[in-house]
Protein backbone atom coordinates (compact mmCIF):
# COMPACT_ATOMS: atom_id res chain seq x y z
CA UNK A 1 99.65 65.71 93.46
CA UNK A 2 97.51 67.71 96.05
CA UNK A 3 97.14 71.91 95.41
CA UNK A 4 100.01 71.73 98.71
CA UNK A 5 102.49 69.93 97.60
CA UNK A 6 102.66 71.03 93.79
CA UNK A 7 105.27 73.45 92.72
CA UNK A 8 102.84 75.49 90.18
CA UNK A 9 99.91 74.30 89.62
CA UNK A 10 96.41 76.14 89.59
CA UNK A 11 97.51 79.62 87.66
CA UNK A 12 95.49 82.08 86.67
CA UNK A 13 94.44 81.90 83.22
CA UNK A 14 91.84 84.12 82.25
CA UNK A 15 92.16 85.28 78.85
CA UNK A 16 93.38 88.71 78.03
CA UNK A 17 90.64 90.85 79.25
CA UNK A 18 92.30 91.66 83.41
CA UNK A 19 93.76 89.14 85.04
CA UNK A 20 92.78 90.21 88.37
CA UNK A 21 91.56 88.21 91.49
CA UNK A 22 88.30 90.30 93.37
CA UNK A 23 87.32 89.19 96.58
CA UNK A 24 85.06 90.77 98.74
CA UNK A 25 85.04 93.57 96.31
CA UNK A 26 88.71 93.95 96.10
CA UNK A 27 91.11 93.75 93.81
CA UNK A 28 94.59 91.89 93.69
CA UNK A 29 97.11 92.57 91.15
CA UNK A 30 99.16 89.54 90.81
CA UNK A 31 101.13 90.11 87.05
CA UNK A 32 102.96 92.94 85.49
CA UNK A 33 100.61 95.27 84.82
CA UNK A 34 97.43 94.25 86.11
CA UNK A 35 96.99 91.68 83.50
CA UNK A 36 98.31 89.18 81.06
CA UNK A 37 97.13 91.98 77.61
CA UNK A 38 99.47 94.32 79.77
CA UNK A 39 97.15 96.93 79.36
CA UNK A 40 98.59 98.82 82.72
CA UNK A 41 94.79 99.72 84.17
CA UNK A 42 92.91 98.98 87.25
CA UNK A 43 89.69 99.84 86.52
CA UNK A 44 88.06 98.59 90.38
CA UNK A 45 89.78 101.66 91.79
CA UNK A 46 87.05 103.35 93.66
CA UNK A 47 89.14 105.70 96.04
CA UNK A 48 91.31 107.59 93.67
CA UNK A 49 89.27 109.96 91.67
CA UNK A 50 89.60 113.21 89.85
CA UNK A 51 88.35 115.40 92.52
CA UNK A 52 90.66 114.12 95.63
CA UNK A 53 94.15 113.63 94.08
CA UNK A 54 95.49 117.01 94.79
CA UNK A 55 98.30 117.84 96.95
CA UNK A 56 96.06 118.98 99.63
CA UNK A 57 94.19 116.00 99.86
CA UNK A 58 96.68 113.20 98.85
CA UNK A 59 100.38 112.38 99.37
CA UNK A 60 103.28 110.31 100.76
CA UNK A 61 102.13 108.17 103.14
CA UNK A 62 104.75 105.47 104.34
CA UNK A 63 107.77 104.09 102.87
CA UNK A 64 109.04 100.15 103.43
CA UNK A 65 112.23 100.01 103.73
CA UNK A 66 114.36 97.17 101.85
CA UNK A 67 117.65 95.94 101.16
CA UNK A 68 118.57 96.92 97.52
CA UNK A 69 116.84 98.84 94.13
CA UNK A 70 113.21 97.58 93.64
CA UNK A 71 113.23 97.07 89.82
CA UNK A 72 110.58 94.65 89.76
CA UNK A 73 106.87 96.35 89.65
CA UNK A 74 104.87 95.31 93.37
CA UNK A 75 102.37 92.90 93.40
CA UNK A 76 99.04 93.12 96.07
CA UNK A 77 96.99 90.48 97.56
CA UNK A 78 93.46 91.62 99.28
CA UNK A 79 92.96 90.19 102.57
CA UNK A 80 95.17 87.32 103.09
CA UNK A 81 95.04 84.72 106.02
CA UNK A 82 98.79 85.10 107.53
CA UNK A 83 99.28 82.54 109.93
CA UNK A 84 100.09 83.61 113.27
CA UNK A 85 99.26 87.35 112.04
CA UNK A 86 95.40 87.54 111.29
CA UNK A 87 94.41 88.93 107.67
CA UNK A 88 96.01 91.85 106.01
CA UNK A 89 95.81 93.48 102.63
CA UNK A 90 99.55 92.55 101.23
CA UNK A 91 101.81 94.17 99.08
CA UNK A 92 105.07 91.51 97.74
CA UNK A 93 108.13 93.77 97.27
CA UNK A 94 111.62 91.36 95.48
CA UNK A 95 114.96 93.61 95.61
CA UNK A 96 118.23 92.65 93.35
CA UNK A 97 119.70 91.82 97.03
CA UNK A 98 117.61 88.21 95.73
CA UNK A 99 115.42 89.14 98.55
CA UNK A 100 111.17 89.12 98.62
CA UNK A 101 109.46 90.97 100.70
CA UNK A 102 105.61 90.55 102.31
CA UNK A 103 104.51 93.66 104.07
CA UNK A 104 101.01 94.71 105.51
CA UNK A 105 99.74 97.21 102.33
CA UNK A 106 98.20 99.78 104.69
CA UNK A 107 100.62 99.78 107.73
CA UNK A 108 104.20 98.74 106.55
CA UNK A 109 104.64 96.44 108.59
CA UNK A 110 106.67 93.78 107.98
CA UNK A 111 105.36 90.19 107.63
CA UNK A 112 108.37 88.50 106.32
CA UNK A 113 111.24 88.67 104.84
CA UNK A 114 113.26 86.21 102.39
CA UNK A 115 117.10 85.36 100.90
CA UNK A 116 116.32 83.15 97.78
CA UNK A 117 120.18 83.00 98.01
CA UNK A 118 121.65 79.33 98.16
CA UNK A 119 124.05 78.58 100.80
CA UNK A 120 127.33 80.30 100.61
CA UNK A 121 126.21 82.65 97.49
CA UNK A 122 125.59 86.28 96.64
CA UNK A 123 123.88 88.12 94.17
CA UNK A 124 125.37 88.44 90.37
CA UNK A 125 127.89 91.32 89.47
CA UNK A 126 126.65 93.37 87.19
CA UNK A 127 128.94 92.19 84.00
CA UNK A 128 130.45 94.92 83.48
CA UNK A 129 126.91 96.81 82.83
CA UNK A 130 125.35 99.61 84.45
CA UNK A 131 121.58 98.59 83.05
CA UNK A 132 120.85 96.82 86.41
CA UNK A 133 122.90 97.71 89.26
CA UNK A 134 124.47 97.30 91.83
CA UNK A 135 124.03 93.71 91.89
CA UNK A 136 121.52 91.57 89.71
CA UNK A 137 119.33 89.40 92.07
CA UNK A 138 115.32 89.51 91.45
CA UNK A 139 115.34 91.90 88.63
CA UNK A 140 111.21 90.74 86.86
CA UNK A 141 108.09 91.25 88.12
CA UNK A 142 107.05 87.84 89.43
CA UNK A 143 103.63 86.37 89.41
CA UNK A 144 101.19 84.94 91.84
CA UNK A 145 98.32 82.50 91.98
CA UNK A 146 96.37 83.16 94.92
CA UNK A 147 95.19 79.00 94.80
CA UNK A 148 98.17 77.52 94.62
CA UNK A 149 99.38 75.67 97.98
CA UNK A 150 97.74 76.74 101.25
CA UNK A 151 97.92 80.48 101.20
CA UNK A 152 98.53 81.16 97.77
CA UNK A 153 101.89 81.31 95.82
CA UNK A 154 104.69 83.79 94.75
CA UNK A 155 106.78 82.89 91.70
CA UNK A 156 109.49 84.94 90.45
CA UNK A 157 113.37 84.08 89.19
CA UNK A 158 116.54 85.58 91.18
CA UNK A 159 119.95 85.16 89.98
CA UNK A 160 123.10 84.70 92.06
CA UNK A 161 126.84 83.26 92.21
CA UNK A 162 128.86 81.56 94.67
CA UNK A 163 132.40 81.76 95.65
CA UNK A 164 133.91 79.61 92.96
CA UNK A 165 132.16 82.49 90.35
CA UNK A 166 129.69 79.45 89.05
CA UNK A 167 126.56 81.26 88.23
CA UNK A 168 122.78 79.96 88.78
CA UNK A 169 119.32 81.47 87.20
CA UNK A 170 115.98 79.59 89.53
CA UNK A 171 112.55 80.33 89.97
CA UNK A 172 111.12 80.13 93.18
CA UNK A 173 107.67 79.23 94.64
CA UNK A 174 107.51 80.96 97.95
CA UNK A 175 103.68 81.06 100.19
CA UNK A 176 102.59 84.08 99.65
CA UNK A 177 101.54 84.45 103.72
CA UNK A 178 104.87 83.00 104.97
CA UNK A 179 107.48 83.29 102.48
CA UNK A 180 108.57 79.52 103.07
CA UNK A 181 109.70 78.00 99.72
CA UNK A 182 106.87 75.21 98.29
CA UNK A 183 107.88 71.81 97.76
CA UNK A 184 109.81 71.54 94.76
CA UNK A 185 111.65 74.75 94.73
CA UNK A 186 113.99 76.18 93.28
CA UNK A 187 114.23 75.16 89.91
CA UNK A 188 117.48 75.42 88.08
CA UNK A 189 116.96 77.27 84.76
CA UNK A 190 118.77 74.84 81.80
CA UNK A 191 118.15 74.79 78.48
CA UNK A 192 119.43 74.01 75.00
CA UNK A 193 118.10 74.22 71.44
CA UNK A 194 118.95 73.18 68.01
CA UNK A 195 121.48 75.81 66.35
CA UNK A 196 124.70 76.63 65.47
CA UNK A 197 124.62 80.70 66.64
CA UNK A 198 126.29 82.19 69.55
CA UNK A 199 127.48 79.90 72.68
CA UNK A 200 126.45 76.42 70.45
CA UNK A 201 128.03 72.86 71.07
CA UNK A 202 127.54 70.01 68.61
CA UNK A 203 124.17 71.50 66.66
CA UNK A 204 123.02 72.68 69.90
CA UNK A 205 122.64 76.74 71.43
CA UNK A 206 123.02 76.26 75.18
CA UNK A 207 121.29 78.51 77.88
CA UNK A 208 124.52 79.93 79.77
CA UNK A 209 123.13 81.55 82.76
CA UNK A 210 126.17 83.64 83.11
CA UNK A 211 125.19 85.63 80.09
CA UNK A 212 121.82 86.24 80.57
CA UNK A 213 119.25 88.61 83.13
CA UNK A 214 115.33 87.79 83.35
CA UNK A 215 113.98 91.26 83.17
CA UNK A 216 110.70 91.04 81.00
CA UNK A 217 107.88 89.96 83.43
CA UNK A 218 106.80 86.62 84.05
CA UNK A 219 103.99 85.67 81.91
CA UNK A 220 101.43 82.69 84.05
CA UNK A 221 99.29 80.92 81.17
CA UNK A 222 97.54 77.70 81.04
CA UNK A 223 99.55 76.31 83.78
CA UNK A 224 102.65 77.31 82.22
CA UNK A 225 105.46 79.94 83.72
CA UNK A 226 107.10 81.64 80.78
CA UNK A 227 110.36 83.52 81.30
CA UNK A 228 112.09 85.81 78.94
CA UNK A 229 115.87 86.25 78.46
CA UNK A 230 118.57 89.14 77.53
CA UNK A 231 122.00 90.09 77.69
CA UNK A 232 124.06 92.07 79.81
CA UNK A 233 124.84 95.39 77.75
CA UNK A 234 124.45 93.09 74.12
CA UNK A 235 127.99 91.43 75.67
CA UNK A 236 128.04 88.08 73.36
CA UNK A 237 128.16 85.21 72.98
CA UNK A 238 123.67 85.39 73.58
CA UNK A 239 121.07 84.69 71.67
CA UNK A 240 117.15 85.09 72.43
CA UNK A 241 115.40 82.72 74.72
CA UNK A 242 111.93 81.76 75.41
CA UNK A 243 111.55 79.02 78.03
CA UNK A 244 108.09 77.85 79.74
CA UNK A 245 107.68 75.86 83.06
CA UNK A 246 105.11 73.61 84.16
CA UNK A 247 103.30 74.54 86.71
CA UNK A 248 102.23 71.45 88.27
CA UNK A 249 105.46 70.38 89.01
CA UNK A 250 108.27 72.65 87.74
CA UNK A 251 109.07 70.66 84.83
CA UNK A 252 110.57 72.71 81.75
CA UNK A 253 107.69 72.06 79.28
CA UNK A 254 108.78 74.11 75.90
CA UNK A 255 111.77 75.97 74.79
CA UNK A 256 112.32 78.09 72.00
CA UNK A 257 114.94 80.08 70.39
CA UNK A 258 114.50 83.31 68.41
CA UNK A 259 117.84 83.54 66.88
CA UNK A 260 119.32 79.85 66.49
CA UNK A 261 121.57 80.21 64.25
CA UNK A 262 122.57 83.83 64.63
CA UNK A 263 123.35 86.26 67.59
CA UNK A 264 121.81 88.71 69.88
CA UNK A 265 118.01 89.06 69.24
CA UNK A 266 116.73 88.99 73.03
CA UNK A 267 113.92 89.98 75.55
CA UNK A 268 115.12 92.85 76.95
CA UNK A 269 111.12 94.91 77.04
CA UNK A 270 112.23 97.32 79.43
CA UNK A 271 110.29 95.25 82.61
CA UNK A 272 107.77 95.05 80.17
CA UNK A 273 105.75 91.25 80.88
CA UNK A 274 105.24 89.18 78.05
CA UNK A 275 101.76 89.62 77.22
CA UNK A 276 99.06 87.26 75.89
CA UNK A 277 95.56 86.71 74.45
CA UNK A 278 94.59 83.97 76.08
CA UNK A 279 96.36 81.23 73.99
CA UNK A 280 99.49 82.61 72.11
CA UNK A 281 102.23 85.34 73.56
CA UNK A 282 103.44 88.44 71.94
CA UNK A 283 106.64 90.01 72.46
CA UNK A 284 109.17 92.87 70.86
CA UNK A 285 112.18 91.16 70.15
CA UNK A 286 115.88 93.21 70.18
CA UNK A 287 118.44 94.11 67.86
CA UNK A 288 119.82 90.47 66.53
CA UNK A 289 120.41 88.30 62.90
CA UNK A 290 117.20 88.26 60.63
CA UNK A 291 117.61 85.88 57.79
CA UNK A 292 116.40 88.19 55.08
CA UNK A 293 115.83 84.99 53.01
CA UNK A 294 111.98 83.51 53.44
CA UNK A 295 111.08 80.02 53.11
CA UNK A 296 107.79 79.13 51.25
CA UNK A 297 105.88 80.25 53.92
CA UNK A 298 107.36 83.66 54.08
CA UNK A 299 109.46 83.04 57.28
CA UNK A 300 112.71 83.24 57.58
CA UNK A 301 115.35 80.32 55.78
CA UNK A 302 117.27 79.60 59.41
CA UNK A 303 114.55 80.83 61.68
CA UNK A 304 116.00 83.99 63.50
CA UNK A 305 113.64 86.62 64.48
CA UNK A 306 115.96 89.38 65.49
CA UNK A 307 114.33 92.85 65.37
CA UNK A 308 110.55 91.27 65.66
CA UNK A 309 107.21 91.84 66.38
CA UNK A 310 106.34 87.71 67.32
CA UNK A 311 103.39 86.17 68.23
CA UNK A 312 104.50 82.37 69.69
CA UNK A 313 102.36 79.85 69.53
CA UNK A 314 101.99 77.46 72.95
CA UNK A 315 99.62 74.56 71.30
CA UNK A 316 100.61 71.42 72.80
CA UNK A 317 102.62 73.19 75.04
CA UNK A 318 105.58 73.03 72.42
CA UNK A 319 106.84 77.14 71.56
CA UNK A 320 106.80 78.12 67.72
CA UNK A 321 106.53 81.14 66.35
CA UNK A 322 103.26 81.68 64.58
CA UNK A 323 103.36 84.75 62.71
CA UNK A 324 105.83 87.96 63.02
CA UNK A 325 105.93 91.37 61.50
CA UNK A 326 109.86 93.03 60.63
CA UNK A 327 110.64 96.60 59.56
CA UNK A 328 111.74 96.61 55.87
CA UNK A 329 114.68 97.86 57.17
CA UNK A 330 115.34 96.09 60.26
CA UNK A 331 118.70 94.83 59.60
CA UNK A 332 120.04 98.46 59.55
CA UNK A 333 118.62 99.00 62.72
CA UNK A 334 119.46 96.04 64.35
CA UNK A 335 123.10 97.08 63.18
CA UNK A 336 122.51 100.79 64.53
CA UNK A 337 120.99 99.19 67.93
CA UNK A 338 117.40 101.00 66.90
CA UNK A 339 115.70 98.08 67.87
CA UNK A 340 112.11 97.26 68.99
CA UNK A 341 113.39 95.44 71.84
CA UNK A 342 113.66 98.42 74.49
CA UNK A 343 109.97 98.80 74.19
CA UNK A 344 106.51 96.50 75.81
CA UNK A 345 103.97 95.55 73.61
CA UNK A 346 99.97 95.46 74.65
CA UNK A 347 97.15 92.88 73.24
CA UNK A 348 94.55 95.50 72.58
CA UNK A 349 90.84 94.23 73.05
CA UNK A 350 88.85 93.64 70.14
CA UNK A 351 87.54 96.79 68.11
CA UNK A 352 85.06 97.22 65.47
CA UNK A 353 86.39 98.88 62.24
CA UNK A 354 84.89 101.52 59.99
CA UNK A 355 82.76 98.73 58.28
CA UNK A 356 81.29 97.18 61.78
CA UNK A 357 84.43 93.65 61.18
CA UNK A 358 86.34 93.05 64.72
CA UNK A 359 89.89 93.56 64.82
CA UNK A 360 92.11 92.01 67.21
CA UNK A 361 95.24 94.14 67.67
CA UNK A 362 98.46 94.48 69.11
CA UNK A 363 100.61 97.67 69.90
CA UNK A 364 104.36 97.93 70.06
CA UNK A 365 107.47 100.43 69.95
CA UNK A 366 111.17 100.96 70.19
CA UNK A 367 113.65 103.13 69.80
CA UNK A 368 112.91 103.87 65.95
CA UNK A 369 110.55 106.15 67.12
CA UNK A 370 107.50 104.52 65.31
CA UNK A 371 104.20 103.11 66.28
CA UNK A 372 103.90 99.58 65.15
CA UNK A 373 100.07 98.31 65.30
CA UNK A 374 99.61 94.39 63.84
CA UNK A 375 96.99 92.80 63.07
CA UNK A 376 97.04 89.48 65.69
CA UNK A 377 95.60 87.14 62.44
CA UNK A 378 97.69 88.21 60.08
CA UNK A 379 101.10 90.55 61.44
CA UNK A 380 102.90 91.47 58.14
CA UNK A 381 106.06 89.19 58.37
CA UNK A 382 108.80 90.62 56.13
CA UNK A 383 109.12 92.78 52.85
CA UNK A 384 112.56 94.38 51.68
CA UNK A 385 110.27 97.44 50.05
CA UNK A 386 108.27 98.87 52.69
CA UNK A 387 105.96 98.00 55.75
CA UNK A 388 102.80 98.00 53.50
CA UNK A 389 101.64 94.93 55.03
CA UNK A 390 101.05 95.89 58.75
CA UNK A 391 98.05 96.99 59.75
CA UNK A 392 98.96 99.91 60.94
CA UNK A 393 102.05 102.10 61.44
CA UNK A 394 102.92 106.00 62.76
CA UNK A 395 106.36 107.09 61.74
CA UNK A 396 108.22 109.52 63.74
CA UNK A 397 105.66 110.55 66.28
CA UNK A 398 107.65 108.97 69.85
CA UNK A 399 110.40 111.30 69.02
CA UNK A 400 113.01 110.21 71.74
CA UNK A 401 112.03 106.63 71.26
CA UNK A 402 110.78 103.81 74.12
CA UNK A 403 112.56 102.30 76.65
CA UNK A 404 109.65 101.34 78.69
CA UNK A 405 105.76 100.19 78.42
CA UNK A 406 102.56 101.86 77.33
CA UNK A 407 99.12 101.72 79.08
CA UNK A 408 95.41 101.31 77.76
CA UNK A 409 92.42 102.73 78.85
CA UNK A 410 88.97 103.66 77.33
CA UNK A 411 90.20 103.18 73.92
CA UNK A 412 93.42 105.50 74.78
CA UNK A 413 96.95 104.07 74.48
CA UNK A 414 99.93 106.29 76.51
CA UNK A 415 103.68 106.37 75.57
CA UNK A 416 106.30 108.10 77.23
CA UNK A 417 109.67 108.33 75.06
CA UNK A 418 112.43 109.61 76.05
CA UNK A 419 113.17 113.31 76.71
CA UNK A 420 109.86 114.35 75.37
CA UNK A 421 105.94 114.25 76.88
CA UNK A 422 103.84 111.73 77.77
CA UNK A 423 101.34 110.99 74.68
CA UNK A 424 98.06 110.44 74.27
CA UNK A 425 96.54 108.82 71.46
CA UNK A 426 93.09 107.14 70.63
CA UNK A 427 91.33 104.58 68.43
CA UNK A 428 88.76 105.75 66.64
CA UNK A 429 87.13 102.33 64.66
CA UNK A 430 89.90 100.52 64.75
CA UNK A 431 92.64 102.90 64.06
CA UNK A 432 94.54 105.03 66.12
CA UNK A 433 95.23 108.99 65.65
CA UNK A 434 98.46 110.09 64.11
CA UNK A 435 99.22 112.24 66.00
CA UNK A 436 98.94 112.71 70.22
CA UNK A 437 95.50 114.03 71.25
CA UNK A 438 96.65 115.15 74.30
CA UNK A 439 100.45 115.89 75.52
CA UNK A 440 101.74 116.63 79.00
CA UNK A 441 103.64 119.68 79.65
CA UNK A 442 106.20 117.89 81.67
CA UNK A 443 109.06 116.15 79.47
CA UNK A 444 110.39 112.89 80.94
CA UNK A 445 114.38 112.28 80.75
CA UNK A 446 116.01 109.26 80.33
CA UNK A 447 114.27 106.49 80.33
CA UNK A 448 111.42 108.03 79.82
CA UNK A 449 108.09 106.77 81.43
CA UNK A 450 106.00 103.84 81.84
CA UNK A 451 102.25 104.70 83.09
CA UNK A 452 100.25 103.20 84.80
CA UNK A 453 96.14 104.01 84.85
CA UNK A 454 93.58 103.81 87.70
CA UNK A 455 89.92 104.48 86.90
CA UNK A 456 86.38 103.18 88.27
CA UNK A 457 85.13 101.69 85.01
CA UNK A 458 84.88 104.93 83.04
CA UNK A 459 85.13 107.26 85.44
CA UNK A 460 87.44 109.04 87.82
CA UNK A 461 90.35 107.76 85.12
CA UNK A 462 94.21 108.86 86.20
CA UNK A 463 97.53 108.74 84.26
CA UNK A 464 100.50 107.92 87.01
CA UNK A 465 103.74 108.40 85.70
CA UNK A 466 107.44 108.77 87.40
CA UNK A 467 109.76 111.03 85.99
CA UNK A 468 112.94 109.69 86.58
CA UNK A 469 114.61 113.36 87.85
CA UNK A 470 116.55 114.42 90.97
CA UNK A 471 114.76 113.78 92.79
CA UNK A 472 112.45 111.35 90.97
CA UNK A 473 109.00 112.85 91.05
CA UNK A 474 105.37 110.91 90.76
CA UNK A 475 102.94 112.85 88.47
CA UNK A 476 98.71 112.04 88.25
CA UNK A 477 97.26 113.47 84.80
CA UNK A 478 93.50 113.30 84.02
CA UNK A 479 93.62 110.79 81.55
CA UNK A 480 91.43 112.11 79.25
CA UNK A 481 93.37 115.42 78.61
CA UNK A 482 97.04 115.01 79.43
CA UNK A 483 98.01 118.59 79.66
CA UNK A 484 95.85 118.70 83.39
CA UNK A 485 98.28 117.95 86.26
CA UNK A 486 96.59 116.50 89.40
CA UNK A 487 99.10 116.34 91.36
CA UNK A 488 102.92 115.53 91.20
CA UNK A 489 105.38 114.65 94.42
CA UNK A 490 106.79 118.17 94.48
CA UNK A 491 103.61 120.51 95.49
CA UNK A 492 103.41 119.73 98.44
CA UNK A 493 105.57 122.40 100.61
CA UNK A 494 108.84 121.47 102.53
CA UNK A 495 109.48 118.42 100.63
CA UNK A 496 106.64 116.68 101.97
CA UNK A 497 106.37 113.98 99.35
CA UNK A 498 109.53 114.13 97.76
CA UNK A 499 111.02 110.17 97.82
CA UNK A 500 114.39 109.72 96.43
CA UNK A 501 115.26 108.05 92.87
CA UNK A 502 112.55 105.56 91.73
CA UNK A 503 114.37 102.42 90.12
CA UNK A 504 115.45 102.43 86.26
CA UNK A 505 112.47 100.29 85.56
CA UNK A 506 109.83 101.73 87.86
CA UNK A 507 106.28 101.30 87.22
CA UNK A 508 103.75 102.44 89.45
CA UNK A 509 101.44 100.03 91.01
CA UNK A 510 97.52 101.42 91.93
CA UNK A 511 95.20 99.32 94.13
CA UNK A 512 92.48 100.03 96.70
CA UNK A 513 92.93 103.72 97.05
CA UNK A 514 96.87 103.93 97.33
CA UNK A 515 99.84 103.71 94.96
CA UNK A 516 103.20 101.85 95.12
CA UNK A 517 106.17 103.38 93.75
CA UNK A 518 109.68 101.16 93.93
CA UNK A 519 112.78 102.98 94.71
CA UNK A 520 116.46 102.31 95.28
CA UNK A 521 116.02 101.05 98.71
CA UNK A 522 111.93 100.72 99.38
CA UNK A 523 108.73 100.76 98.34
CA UNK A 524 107.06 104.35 98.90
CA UNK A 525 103.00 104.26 99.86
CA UNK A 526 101.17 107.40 98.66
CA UNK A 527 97.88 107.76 99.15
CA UNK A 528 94.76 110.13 100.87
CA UNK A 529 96.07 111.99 103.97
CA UNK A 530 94.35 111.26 107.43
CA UNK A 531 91.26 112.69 107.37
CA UNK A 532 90.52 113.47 103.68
């Protein structure tokens, strides 16, 4: 099959350090943040720094208009070939309208426009559940591979319904310069498993796609597309899928099932991707049945992971899960819905300990409040007692708890939980302070905030958060001490940069001196003013 007619072939598969394209000297974000670790930093980002960020020097710029609530973070391409157009730096914009969007980065102007809808349908209700609203169309952060097909390739999952109330979950490949859909696509999302839990038929779980939203972002590794299921408001019958995608020619290539024989227990993340090392995928699985029974091998009896830190396995292309780490007391917060699953995890890079030995690390939290670090080798799994096991775990110090992602940068990892200020911590050989090093002033409400960094290696490094208030403001922190403000959206006088309500799920984007901010009904450009 040639690189122009395959569906999904070609991804980008670096390993976990960033997964981002340069060309020319410029930088293309093409996952959920910036890379498959999910680490949240650009660290090419020459423009921004700590001196011109200021409301005097920097502020709204342009905003793209679109045709429903941008929950899905924006992706960039540097300098691609449009036909018909000439080149232009793009930024891809998908709305829960099940539209995409290509617009020119620096103007706003349009480039095109697409409805992933099928003939005669419409976007999903919202079940009855306010989470995503007011329809559920493109609700992830897709990916793209910049060498698949002629121009490159967008891939991302919409869901609809048509007019006999038959529901449909596909991913799409559309050219990233024209928006046309590659050969091949859609691809209609099916699945099954062995099980007897919630929604199973003769010894087998089936994948209803009227019960589920893909809202943790697509995860491109080793030529595999791997999407991550959840409910709508923890309405049952659900359990918690896993299902890859080939992408040479859209075949499904692995399945998995995190609660089998059980309920609930799905990949909710808050937007959060589905991050990686390289080889395996970590993720923060939600409130759902853990057998509290372990097999010889200290798993557990029926295989449900409800309530989990998992690492999957993708050898042979077939899903397992490899190792896990559960709270000793996980079933009473599963029943209390104090989950891990409204948090993102990040694959830390390696780090010497005290004695000079590498650790390889994960981060991940919830709504228990907690910092759960694991090591990646050897995660904990499951003792009734107590957590002694894990490598590494902060009680009590999100107070608020997570519904949204962290960011890592120069050893620093950033939280902000709910109702309380955005956190600073740092590793220091291997283990990470206690306590926050460094606090904002500003408290974040409901859902708290997912950062985003931009820095020039180790310099000129910047915090970006939204706070999700009325109206929504954008904040810029000095990332190595939290409590100085750079700027936020409501300095400026008159309401210069104010911007309306950023979406539930918004996550900044930063690239090549500007940054993207989705709202209910666009994509908002800030960057420096003319002439600065």
């Amino acid at each position: 099959m040639t690189r122009s007619t395959s569906f999904l072939r070609y991804a980008l598969s670096l390993p976990f350090v960033l997964c981002i394209v340069f060309a020319a000297s410029a930088t293309d974000v093409t996952t959920y943040h910036n890379d498959i670790a999910r680490s949240g930093q650009n660290l090419q980002e020459t423009i921004l720094t700590l001196n011109n960020v200021n409301s005097s020097n920097f502020g709204k710029l342009l905003t793209m208009s679109v045709d429903s609530v941008v929950d899905a973070e924006p992706l960039y391409l540097y300098q691609l070939a449009v036909p018909g157009q000439g080149t232009h730096n793009v930024v891809y914009v998908e709305t829960e309208n099940d539209s995409a969007y290509a617009f020119d980065a620096d103007t706003g102007t349009q480039l095109w426009h697409t409805s992933v809808l099928g003939s005669g349908e419409q976007p999903s209700d919202i079940h009855n559940c306010s989470q995503i609203t007011p329809t559920i169309g493109i609700t992830s952060t897709p990916v793209i591979d910049r060498k698949l097909g002629p121009h490159g390739t967008i891939i991302l999952v919409a869901m609809s319904k048509d007019s006999s109330s038959n529901y449909y979950q596909r991913i799409h490949a559309l050219d990233a310069a024209t928006g046309k859909e590659q050969p091949g696509s859609p691809i209609t999302v099916q699945a099954k498993y062995p099980g007897t839990g919630d929604g199973s038929q003769g010894g087998y779980v089936i994948f209803d796609p009227y019960q589920y939203a893909e809202r943790a972002g697509l995860l491109l590794l080793n030529h595999v597309v791997y999407t991550g299921w959840t409910s709508h408001c923890d309405e049952r019958p659900y359990t918690g899928w896993v299902i890859g995608y080939s992408e040479k020619n859209g075949a499904q290539t692995s399945v998995i099932d995190l609660t089998p024989n059980g309920n609930e227990g799905s990949v909710w993340q808050a937007g959060g991707g589905l991050s990686s090392d390289g080889s395996n995928i970590y993720l923060l699985d939600a409130n759902g049945t853990f057998d509290t029974t372990l097999n010889s091998q200290g798993f557990p009896s029926s295989g449900d992971f409800g309530n989990g830190f998992l690492k999957l396995s993708t050898t042979n292309n077939n899903l397992a899960v490899a190792d896990y780490f559960e709270m000793y007391n996980t079933v009473q917060e599963s029943d209390s819905d104090e989950d891990l699953g409204s948090g993102g995890e990040i694959v830390l890079p390696t780090m010497k300990d005290g004695n000079g030995n590498p650790q390889e690390l994960a981060i991940g939290a919830g709504k228990d409040s907690n910092i759960y670090i694991v090591n990646r080798s050897n995660m904990g799994k499951f003792n009734p007692s107590n957590d002694n096991a894990i490598y590494q775990e902060i009680d009590g110090v999100l107070s608020g708890g997570i519904w949204g992602a962290p960011a890592y940068y120069g050893g620093n990892i950033y939280y902000g939980p709910v109702s309380n200020n955005l956190l600073g911590f740092r590793f220091t050989q291997a283990k990470l302070s206690t306590s926050p090093l460094s606090a904002t002033t500003t408290s974040f409400p409901y859902p708290g905030t997912t950062p985003s960094i931009s820095a020039n290696g180790a310099s000129n490094g910047i915090v970006w958060a939204i706070e999700h208030s009325s109206p929504s403001v954008l904040h810029a922190y000095n990332a190595e001490n939290l409590k100085q403000e750079l700027y936020n959206t409501n300095q400026a006088p008159n309401g210069r940069d104010q911007f309306g309500s950023a979406s539930h799920f918004g996550t900044p984007m930063i690239v090549n001196g500007k940054v993207y901010v989705g709202t209910s009904t666009s994509v908002v450009v800030f960057g420096l003013l003319s002439g600065k």
